[in-house]
PDB file of N, CA and C in Angstrom:
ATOM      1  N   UNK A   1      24.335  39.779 -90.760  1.00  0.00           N
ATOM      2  CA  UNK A   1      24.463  38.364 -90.496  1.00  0.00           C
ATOM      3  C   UNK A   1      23.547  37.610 -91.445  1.00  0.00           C
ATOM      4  N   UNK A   2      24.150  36.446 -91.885  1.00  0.00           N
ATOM      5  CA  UNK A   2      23.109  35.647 -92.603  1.00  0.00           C
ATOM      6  C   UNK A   2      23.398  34.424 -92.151  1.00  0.00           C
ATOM      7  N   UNK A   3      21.794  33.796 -91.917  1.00  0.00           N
ATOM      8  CA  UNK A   3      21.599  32.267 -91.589  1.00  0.00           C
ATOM      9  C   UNK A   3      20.978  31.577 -92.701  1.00  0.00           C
ATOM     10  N   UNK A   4      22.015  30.668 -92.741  1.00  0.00           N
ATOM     11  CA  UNK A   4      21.156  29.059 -94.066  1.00  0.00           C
ATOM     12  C   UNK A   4      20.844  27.620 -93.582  1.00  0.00           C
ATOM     13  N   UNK A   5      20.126  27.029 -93.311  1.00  0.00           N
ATOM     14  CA  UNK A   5      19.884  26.127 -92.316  1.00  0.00           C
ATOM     15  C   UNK A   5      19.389  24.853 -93.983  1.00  0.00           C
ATOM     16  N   UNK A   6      20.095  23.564 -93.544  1.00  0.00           N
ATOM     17  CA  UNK A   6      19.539  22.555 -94.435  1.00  0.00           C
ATOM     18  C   UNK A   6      19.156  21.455 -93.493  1.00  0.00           C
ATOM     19  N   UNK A   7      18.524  20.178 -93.720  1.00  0.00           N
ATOM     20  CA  UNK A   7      18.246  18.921 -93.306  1.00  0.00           C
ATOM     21  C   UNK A   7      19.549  17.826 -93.879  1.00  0.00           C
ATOM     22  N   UNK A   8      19.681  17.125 -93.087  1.00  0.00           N
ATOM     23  CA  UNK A   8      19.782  15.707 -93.712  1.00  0.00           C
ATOM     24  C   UNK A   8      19.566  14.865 -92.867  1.00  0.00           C
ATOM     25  N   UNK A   9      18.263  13.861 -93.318  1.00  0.00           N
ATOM     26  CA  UNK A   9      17.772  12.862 -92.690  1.00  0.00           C
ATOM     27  C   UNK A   9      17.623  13.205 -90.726  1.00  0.00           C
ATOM     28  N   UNK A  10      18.087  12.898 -89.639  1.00  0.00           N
ATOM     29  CA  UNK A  10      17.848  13.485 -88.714  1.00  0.00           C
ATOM     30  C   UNK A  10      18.759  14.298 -88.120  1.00  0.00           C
ATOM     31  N   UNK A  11      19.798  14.785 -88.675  1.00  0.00           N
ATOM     32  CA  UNK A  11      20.565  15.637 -88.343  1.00  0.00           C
ATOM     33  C   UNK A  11      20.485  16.891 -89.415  1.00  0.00           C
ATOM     34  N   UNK A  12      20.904  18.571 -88.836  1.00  0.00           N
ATOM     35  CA  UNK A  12      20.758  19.443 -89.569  1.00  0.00           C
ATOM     36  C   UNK A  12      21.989  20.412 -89.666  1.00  0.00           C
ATOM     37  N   UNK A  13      22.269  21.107 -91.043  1.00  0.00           N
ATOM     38  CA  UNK A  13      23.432  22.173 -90.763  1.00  0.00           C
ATOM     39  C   UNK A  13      22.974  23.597 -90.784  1.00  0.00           C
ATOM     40  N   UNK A  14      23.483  24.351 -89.639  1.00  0.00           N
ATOM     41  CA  UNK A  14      23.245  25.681 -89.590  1.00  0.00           C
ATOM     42  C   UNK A  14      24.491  26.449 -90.146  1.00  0.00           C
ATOM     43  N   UNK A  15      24.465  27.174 -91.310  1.00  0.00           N
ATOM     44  CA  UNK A  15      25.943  27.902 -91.812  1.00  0.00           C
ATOM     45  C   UNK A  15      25.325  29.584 -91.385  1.00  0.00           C
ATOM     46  N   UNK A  16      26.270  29.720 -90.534  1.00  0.00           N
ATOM     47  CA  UNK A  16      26.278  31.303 -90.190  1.00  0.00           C
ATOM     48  C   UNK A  16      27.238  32.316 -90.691  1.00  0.00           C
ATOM     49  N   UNK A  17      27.117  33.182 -91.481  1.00  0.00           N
ATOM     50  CA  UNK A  17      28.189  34.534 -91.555  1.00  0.00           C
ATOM     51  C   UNK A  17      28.237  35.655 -90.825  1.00  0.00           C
ATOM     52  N   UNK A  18      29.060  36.405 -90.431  1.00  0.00           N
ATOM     53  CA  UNK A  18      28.804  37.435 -89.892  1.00  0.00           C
ATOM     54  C   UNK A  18      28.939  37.224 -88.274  1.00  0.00           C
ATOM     55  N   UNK A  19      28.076  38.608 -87.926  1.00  0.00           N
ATOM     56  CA  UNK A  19      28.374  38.397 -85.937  1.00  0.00           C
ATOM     57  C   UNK A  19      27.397  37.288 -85.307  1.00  0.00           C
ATOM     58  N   UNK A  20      27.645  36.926 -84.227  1.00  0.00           N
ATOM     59  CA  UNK A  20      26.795  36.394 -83.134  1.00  0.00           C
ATOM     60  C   UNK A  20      26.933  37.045 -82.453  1.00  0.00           C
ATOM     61  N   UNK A  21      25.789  38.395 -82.276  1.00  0.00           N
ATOM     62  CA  UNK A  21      26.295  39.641 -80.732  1.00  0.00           C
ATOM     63  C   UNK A  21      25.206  39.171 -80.155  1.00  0.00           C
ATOM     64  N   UNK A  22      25.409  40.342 -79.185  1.00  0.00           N
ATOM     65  CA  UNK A  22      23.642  40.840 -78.858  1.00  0.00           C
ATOM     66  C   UNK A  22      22.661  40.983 -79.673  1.00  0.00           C
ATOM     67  N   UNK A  23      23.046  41.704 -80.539  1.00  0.00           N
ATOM     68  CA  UNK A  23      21.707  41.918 -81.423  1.00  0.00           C
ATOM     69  C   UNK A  23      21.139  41.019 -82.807  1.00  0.00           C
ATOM     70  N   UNK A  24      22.010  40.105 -83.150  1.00  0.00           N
ATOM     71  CA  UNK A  24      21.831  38.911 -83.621  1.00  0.00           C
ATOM     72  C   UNK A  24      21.735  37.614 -82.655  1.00  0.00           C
ATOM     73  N   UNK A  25      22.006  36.756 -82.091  1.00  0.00           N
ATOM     74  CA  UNK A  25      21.898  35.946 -81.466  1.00  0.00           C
ATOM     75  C   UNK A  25      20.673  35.505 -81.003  1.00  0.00           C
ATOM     76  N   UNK A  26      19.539  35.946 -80.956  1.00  0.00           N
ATOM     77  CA  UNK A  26      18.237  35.683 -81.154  1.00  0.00           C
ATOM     78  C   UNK A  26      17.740  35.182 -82.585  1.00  0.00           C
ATOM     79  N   UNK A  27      18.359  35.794 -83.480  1.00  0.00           N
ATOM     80  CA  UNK A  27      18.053  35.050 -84.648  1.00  0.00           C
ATOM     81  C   UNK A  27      18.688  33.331 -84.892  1.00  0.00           C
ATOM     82  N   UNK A  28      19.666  33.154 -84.952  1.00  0.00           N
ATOM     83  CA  UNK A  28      20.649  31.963 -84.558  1.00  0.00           C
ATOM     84  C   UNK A  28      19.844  31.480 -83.397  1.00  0.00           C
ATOM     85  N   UNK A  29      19.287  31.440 -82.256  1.00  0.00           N
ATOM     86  CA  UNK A  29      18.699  30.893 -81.453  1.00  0.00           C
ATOM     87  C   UNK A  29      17.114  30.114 -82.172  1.00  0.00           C
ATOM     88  N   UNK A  30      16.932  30.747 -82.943  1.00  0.00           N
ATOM     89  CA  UNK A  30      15.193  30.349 -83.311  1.00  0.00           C
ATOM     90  C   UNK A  30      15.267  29.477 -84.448  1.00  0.00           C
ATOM     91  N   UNK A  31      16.236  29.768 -85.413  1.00  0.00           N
ATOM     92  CA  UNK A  31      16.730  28.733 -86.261  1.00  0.00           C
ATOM     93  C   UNK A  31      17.191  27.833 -85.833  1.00  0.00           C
ATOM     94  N   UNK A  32      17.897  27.462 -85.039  1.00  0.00           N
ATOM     95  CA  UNK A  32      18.153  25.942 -84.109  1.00  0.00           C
ATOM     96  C   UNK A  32      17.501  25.676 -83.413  1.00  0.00           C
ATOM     97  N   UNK A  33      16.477  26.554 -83.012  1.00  0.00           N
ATOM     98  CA  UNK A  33      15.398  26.048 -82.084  1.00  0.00           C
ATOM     99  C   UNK A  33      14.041  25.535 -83.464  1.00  0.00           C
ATOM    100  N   UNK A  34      13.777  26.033 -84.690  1.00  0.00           N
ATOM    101  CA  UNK A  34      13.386  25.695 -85.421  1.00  0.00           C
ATOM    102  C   UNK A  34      13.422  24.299 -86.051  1.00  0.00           C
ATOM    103  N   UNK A  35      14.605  24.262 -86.170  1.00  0.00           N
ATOM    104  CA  UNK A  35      15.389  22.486 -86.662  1.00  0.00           C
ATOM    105  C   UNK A  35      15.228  21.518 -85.824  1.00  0.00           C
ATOM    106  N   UNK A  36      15.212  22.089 -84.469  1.00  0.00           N
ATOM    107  CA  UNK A  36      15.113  20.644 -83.630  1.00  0.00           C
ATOM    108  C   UNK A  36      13.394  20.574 -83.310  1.00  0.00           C
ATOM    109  N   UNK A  37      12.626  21.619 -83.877  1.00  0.00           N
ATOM    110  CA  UNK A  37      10.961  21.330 -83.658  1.00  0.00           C
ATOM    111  C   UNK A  37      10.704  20.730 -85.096  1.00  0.00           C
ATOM    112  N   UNK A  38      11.283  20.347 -85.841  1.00  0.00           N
ATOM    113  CA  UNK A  38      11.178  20.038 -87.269  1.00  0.00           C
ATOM    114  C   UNK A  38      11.806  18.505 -87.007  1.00  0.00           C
ATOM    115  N   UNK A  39      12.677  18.585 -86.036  1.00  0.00           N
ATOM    116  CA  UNK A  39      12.770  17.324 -85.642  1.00  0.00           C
ATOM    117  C   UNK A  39      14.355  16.840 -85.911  1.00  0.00           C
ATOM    118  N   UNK A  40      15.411  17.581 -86.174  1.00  0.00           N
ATOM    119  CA  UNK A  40      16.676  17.655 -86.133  1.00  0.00           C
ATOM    120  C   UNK A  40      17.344  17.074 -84.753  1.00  0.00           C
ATOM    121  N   UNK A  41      18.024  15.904 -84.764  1.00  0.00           N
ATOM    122  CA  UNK A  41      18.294  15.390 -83.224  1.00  0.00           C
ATOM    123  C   UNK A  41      19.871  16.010 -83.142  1.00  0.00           C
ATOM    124  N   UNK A  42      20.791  15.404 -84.326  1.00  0.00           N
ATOM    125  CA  UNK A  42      21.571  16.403 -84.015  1.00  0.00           C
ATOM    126  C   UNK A  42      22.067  17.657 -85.390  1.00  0.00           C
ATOM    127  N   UNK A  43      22.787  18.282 -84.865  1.00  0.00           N
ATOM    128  CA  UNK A  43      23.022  19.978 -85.101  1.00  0.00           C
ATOM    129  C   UNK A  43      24.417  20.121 -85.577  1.00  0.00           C
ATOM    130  N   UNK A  44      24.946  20.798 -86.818  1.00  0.00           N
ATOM    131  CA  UNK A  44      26.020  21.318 -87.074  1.00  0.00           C
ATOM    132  C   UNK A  44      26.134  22.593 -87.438  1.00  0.00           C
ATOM    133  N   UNK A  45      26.669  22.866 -86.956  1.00  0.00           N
ATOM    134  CA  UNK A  45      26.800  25.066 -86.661  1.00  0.00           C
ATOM    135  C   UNK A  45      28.080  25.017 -87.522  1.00  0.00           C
ATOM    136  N   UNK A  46      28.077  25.771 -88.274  1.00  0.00           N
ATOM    137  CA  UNK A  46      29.211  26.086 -89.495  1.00  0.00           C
ATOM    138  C   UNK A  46      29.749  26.897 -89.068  1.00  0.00           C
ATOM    139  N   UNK A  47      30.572  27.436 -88.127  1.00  0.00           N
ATOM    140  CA  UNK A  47      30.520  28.947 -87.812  1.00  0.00           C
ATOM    141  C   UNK A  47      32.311  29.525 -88.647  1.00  0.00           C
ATOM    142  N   UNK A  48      32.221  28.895 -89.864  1.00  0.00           N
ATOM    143  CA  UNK A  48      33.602  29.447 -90.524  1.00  0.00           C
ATOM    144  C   UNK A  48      33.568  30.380 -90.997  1.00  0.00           C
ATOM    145  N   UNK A  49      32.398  31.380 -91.179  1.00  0.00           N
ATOM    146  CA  UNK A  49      32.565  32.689 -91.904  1.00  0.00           C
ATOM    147  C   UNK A  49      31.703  33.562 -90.420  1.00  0.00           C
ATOM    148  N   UNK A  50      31.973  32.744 -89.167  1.00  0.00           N
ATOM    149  CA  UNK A  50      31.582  34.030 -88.067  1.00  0.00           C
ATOM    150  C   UNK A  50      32.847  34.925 -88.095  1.00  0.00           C
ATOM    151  N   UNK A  51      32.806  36.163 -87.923  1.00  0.00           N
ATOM    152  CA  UNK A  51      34.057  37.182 -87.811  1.00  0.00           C
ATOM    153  C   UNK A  51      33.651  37.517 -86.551  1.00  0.00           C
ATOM    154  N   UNK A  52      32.788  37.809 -85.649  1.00  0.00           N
ATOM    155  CA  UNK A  52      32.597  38.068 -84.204  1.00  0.00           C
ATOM    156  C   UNK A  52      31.831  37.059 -83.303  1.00  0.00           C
ATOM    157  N   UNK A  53      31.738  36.756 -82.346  1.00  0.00           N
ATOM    158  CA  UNK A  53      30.650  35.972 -81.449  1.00  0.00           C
ATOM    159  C   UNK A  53      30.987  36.121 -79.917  1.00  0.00           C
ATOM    160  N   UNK A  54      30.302  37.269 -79.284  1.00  0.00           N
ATOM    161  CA  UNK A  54      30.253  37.584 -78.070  1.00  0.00           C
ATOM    162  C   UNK A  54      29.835  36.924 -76.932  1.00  0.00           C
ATOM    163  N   UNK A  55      29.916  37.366 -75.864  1.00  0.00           N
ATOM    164  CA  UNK A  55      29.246  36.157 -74.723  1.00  0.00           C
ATOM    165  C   UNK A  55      27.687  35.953 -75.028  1.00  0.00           C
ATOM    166  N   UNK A  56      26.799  37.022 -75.488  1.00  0.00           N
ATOM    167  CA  UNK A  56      25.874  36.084 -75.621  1.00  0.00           C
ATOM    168  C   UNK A  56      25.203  35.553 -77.100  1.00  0.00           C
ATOM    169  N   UNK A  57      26.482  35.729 -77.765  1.00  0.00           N
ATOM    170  CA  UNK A  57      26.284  34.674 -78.747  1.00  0.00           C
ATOM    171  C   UNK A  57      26.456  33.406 -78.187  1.00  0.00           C
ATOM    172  N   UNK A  58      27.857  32.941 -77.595  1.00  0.00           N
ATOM    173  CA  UNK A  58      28.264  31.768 -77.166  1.00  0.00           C
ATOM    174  C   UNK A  58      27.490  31.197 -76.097  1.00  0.00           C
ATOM    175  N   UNK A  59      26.523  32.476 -75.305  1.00  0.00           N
ATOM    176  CA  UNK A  59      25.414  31.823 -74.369  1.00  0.00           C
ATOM    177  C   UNK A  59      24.012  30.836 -75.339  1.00  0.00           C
ATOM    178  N   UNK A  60      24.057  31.829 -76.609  1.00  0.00           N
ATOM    179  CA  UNK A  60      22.679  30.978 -77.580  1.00  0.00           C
ATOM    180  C   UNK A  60      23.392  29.934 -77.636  1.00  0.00           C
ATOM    181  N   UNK A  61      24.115  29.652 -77.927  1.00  0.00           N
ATOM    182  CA  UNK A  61      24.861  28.483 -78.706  1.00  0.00           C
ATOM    183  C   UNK A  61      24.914  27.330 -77.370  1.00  0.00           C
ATOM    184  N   UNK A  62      25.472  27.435 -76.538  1.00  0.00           N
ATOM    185  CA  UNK A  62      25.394  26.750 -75.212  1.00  0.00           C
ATOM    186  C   UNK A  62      23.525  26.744 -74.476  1.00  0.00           C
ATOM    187  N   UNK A  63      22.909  27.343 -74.783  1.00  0.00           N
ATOM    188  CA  UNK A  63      21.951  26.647 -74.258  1.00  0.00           C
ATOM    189  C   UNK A  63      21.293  25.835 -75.310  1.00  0.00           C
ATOM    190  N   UNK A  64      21.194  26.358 -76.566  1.00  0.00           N
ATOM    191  CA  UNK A  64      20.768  25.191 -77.468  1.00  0.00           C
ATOM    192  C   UNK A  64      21.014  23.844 -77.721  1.00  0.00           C
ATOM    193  N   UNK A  65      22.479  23.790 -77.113  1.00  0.00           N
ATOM    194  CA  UNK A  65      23.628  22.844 -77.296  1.00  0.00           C
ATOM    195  C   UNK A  65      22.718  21.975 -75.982  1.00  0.00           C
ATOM    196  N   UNK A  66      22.696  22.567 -74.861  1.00  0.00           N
ATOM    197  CA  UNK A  66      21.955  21.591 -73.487  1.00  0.00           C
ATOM    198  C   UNK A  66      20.599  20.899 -73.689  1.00  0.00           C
ATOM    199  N   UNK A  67      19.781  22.112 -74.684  1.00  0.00           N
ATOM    200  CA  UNK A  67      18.540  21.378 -74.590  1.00  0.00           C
ATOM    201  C   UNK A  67      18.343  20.221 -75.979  1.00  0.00           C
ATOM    202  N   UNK A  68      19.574  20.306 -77.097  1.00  0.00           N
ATOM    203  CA  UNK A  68      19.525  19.552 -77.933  1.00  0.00           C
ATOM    204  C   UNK A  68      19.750  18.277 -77.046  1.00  0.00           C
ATOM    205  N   UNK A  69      21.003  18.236 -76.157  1.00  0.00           N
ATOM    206  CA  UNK A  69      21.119  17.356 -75.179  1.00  0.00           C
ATOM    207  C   UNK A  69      20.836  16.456 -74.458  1.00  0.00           C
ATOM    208  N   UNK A  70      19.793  17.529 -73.802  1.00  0.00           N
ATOM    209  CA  UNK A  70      18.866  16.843 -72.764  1.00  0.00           C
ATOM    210  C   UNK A  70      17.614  15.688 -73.624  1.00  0.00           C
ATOM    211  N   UNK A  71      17.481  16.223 -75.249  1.00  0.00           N
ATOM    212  CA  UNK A  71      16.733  15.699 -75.566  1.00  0.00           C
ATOM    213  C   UNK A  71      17.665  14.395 -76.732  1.00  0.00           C
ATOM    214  N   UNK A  72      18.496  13.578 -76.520  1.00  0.00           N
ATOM    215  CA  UNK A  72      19.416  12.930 -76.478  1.00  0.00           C
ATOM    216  C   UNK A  72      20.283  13.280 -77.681  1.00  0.00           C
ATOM    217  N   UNK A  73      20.525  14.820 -78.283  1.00  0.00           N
ATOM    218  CA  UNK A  73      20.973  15.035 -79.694  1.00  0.00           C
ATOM    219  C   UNK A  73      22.301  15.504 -79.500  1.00  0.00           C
ATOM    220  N   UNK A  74      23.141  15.976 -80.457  1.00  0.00           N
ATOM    221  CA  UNK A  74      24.226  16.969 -80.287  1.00  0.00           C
ATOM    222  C   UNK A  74      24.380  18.021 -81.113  1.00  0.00           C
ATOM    223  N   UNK A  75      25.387  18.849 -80.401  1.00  0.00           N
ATOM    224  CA  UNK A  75      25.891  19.829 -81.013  1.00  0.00           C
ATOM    225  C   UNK A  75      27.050  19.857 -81.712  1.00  0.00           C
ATOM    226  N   UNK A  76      27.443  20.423 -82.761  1.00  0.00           N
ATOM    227  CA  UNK A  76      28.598  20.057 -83.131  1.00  0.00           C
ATOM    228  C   UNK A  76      29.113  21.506 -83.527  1.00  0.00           C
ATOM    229  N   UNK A  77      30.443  22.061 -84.009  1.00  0.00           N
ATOM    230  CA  UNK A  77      30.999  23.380 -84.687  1.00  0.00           C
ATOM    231  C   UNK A  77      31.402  22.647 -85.722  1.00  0.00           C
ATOM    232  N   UNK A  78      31.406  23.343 -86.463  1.00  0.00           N
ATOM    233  CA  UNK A  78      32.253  22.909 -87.296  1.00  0.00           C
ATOM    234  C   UNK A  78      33.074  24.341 -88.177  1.00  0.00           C
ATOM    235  N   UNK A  79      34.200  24.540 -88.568  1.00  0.00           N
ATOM    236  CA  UNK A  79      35.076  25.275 -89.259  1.00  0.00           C
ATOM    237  C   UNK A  79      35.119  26.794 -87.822  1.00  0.00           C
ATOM    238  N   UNK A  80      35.404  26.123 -86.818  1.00  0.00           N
ATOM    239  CA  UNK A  80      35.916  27.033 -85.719  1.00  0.00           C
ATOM    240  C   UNK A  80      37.351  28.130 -85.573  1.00  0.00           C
ATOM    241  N   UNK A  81      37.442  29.349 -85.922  1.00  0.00           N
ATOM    242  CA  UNK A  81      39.026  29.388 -85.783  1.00  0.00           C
ATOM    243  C   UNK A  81      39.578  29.176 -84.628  1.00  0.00           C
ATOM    244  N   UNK A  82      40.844  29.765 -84.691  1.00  0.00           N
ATOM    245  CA  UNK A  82      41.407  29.431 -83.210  1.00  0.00           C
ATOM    246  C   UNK A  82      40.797  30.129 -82.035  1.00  0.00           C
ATOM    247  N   UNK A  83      41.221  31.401 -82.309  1.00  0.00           N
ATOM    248  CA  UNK A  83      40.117  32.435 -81.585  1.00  0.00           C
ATOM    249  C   UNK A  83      38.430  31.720 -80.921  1.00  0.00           C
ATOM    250  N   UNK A  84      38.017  31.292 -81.497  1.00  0.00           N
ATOM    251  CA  UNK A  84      36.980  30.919 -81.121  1.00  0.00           C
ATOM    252  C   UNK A  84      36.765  29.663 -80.124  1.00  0.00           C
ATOM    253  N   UNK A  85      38.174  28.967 -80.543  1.00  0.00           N
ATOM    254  CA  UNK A  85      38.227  27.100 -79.713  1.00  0.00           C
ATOM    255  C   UNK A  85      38.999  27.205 -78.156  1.00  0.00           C
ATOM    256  N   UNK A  86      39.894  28.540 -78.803  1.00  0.00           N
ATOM    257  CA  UNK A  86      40.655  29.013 -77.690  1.00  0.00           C
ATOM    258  C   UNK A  86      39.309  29.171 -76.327  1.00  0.00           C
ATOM    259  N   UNK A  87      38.718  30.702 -76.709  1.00  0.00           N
ATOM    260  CA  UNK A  87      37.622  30.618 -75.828  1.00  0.00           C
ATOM    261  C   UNK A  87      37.259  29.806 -75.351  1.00  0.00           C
ATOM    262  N   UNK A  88      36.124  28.242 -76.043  1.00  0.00           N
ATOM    263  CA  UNK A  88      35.562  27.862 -75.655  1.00  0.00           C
ATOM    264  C   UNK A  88      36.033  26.927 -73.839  1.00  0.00           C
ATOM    265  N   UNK A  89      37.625  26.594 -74.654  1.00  0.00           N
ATOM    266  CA  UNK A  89      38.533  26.006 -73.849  1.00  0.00           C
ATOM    267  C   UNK A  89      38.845  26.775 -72.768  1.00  0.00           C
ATOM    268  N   UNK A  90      38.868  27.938 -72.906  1.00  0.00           N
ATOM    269  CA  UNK A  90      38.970  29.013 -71.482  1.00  0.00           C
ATOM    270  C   UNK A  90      38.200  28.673 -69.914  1.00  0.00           C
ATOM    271  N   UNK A  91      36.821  29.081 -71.102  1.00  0.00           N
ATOM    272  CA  UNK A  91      35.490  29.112 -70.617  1.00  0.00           C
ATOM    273  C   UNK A  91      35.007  27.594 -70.036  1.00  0.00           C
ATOM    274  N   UNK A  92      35.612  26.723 -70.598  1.00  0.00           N
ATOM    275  CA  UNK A  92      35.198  25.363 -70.265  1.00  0.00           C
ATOM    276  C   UNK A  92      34.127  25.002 -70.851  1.00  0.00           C
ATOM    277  N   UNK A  93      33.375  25.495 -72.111  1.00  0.00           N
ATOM    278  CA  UNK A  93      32.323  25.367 -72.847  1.00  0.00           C
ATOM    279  C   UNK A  93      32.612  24.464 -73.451  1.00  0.00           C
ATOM    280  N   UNK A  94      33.951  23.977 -74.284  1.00  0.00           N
ATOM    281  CA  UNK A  94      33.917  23.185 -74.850  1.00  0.00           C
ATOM    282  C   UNK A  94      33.527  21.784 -74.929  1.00  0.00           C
ATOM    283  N   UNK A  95      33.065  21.785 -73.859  1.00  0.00           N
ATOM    284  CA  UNK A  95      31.928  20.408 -73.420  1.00  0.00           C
ATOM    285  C   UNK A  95      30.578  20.213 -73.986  1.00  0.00           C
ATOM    286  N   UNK A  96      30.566  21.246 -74.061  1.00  0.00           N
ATOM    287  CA  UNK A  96      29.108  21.104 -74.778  1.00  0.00           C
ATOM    288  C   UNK A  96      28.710  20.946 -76.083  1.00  0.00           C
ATOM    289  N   UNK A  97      29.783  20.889 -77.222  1.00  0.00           N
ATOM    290  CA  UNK A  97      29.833  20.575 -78.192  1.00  0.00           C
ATOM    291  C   UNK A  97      31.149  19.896 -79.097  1.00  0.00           C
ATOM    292  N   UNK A  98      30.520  19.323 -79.715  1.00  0.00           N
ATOM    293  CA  UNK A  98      31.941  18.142 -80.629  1.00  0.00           C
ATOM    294  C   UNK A  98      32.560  19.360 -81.398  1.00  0.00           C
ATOM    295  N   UNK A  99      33.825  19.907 -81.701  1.00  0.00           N
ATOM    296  CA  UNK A  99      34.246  20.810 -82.336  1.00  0.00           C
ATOM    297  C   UNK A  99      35.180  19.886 -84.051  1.00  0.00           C
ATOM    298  N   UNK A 100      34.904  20.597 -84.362  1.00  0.00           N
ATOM    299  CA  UNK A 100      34.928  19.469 -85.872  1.00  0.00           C
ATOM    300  C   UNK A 100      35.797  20.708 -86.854  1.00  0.00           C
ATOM    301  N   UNK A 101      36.937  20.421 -88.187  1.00  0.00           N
ATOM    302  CA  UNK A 101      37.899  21.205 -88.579  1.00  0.00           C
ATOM    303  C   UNK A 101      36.515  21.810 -89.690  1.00  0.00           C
ATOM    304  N   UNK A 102      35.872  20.968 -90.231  1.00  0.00           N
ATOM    305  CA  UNK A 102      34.600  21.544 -91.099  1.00  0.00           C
ATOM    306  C   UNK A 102      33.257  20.267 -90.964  1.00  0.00           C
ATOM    307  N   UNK A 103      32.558  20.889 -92.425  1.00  0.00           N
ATOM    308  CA  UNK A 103      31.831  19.997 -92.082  1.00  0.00           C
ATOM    309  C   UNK A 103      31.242  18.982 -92.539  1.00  0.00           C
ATOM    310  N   UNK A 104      32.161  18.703 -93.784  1.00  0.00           N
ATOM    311  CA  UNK A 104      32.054  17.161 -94.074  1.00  0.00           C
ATOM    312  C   UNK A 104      33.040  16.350 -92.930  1.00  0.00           C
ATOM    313  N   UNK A 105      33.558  16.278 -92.334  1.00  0.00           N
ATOM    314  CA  UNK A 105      34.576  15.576 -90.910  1.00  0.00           C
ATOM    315  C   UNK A 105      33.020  15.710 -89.931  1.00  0.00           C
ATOM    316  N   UNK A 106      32.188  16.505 -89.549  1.00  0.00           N
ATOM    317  CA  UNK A 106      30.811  16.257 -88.637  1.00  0.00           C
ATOM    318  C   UNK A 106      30.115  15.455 -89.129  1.00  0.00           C
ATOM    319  N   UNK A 107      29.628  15.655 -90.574  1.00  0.00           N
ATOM    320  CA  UNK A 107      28.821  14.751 -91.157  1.00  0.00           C
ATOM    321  C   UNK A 107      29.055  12.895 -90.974  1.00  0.00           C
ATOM    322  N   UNK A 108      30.663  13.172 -90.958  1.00  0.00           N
ATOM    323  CA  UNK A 108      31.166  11.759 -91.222  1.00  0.00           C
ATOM    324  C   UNK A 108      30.968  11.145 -90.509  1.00  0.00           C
ATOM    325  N   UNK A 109      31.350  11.856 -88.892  1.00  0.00           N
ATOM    326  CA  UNK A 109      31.217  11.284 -87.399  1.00  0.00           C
ATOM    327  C   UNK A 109      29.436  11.306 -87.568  1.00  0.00           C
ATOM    328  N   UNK A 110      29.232  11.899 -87.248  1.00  0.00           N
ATOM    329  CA  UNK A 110      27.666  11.581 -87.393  1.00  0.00           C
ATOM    330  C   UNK A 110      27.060  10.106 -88.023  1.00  0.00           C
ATOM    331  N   UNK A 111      27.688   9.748 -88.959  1.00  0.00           N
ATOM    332  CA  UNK A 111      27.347   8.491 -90.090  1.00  0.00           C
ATOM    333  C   UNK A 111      27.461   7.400 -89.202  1.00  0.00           C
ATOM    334  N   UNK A 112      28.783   7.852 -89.159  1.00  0.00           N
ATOM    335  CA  UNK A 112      29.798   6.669 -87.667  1.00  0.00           C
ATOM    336  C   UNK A 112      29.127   6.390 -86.402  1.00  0.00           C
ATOM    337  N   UNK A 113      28.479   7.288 -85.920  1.00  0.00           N
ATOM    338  CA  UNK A 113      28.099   7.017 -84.866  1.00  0.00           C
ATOM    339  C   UNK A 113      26.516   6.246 -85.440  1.00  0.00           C
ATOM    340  N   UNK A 114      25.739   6.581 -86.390  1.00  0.00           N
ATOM    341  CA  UNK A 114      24.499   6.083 -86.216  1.00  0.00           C
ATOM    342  C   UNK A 114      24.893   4.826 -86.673  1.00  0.00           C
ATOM    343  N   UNK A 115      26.079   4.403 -87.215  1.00  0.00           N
ATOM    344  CA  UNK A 115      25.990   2.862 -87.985  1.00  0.00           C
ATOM    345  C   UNK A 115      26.418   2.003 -86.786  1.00  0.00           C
ATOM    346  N   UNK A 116      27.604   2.850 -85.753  1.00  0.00           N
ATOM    347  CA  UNK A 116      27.769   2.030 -84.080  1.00  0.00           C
ATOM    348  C   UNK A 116      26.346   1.340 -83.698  1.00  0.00           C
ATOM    349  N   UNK A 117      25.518   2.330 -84.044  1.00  0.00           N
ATOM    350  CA  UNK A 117      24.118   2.397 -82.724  1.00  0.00           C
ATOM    351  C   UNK A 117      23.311   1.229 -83.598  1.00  0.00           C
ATOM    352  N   UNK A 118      23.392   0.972 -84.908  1.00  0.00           N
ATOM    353  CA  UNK A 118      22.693  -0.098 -85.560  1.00  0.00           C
ATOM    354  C   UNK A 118      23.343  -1.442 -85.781  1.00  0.00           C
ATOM    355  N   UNK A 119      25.127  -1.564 -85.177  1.00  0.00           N
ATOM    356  CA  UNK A 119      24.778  -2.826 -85.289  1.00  0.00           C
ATOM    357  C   UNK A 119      25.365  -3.330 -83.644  1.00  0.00           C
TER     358      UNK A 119
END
């Protein structure tokens, strides 16, 4: 698995390859938990080159998603396959994050929403 994490201004992108299992998903947890102690309000998870993500991948991802939340930020996916949106929609997770086709379309909404909030 490889994680690449960038800034922009107060929002951040996390691009992940590879699995989100068990035995990765702690890593992906500390890097988004990293970004939002760096001060990232909201979050875009790239997850277009995940090929696996198990329940407790999708558990990291959902609690990060609550406490970005609680602390008034969001979560976003961005480049989800079907497989993956399907789930979330199963599961009813899909609440917890804006699901986006990639991630210049997150970035954009993101823009959109902070220029709502300024005038």
């Amino acid at each position: 698995m490889k994680i690449i994490t960038s800034h922009r201004d107060r929002s951040a992108i996390v691009s992940i390859s590879g699995r989100i299992d068990v035995f990765t998903a702690s890593a992906v947890g500390e890097a988004i938990q990293s970004l939002m102690a760096d001060g990232a309000e909201d979050i875009i998870v790239d997850v277009s080159c995940v090929t696996r993500i198990d329940s407790t991948g999708l558990g990291t991802l959902v609690g990060n998603a609550k406490t970005l939340s609680f602390h008034g930020g969001t979560m976003s996916l961005a480049g989800t396959s079907q497989t993956l949106r399907k789930s979330l929609e199963i599961t009813h997770l899909v609440r917890y994050f804006r699901i986006h086709e990639g991630i210049e379309e997150a970035l954009d909404e993101l823009e959109a929403c902070a220029l709502s909030q300024t005038t």
